[in-house]
Protein backbone atom coordinates (compact mmCIF):
# COMPACT_ATOMS: atom_id res chain seq x y z
CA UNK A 1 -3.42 5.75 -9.87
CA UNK A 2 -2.42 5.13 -6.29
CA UNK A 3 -2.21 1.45 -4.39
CA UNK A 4 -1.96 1.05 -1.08
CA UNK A 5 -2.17 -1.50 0.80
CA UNK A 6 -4.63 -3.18 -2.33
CA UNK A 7 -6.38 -0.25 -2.17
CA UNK A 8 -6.71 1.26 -5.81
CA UNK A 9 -7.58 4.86 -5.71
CA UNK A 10 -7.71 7.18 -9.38
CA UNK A 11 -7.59 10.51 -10.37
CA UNK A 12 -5.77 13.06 -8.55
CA UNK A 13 -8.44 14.53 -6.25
CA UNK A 14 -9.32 11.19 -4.66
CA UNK A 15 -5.28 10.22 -4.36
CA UNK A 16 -5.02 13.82 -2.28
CA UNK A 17 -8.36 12.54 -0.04
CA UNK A 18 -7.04 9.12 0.49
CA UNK A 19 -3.79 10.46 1.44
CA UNK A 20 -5.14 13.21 3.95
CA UNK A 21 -7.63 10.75 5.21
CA UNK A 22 -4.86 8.19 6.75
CA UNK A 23 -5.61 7.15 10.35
CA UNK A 24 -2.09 8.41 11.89
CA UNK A 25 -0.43 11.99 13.00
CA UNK A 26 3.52 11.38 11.70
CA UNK A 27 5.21 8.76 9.93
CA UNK A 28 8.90 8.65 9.88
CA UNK A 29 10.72 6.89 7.07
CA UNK A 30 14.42 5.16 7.07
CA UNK A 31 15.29 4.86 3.59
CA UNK A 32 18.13 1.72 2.56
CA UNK A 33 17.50 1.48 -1.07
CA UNK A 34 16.68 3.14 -3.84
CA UNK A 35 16.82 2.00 -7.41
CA UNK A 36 15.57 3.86 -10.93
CA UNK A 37 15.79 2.55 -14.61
CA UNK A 38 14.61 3.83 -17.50
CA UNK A 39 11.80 2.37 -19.19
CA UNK A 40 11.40 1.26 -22.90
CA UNK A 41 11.23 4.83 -23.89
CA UNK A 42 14.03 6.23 -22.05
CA UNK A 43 14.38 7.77 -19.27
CA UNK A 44 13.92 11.49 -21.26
CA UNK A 45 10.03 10.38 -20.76
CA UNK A 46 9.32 7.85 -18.38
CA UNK A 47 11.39 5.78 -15.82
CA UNK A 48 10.77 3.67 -12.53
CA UNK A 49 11.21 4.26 -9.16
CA UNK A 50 11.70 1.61 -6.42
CA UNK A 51 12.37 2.25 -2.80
CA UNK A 52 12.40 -0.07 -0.22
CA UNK A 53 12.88 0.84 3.63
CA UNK A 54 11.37 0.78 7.39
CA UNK A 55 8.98 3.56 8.66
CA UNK A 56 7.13 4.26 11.68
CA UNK A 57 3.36 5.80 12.16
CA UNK A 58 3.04 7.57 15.30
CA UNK A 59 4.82 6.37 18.07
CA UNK A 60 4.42 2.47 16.71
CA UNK A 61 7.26 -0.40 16.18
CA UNK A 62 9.01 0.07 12.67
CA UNK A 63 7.66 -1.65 9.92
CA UNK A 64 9.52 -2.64 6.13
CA UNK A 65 8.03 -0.75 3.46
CA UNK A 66 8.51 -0.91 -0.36
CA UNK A 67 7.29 1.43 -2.53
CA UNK A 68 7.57 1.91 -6.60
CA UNK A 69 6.64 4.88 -8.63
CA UNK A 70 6.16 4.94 -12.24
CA UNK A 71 7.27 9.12 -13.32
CA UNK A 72 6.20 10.33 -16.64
CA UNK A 73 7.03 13.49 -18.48
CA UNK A 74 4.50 15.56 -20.20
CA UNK A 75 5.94 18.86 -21.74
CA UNK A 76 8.63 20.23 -19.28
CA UNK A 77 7.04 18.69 -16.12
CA UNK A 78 7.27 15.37 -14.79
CA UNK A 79 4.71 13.52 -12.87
CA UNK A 80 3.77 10.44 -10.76
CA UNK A 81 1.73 8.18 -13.21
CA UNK A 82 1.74 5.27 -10.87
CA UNK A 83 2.55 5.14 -7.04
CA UNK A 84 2.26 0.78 -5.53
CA UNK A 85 3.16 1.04 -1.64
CA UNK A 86 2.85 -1.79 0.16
CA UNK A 87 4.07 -2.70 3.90
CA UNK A 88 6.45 -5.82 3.79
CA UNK A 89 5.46 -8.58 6.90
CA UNK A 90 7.15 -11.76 7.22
């Protein structure tokens, strides 16, 4: 499951079309924080992902981003479970 901008999308084919769909050329990202913990069953199978940041689409003013992804492991592979982006205006 993807959110962005309270946009729910699911499954992985309409995540891909959602994401190759966006309205802009480039977007350039300026990470300042990144945090992960564990969740309740460890971070051997699942943990949490939050970044927060500025980025700029196109040639447009920067904006503050945050961004948290919920990673899973199935087998020997890990994977995004959850992905909530949202742009930050004050």
């Amino acid at each position: 499951m993807l959110t962005w901008e309270r946009t729910e999308v699911q499954g992985a084919q309409n995540i891909v079309t959602t994401l190759t769909d966006m309205p802009f050329e480039k977007v350039q990202h300026n990470v300042t924080a990144i945090h992960a913990q564990p969740t309740l069953f460890g971070a051997d199978h699942a943990f949490v992902i939050s970044v927060n940041g500025q980025l700029k689409i196109d040639d447009g003013e920067a904006m503050q981003f945050s961004q948290v992804w919920l990673i899973v492991k199935e087998g020997d592979s890990f994977w995004i479970h959850n992905d909530i982006f949202s742009l930050n205006f004050a």
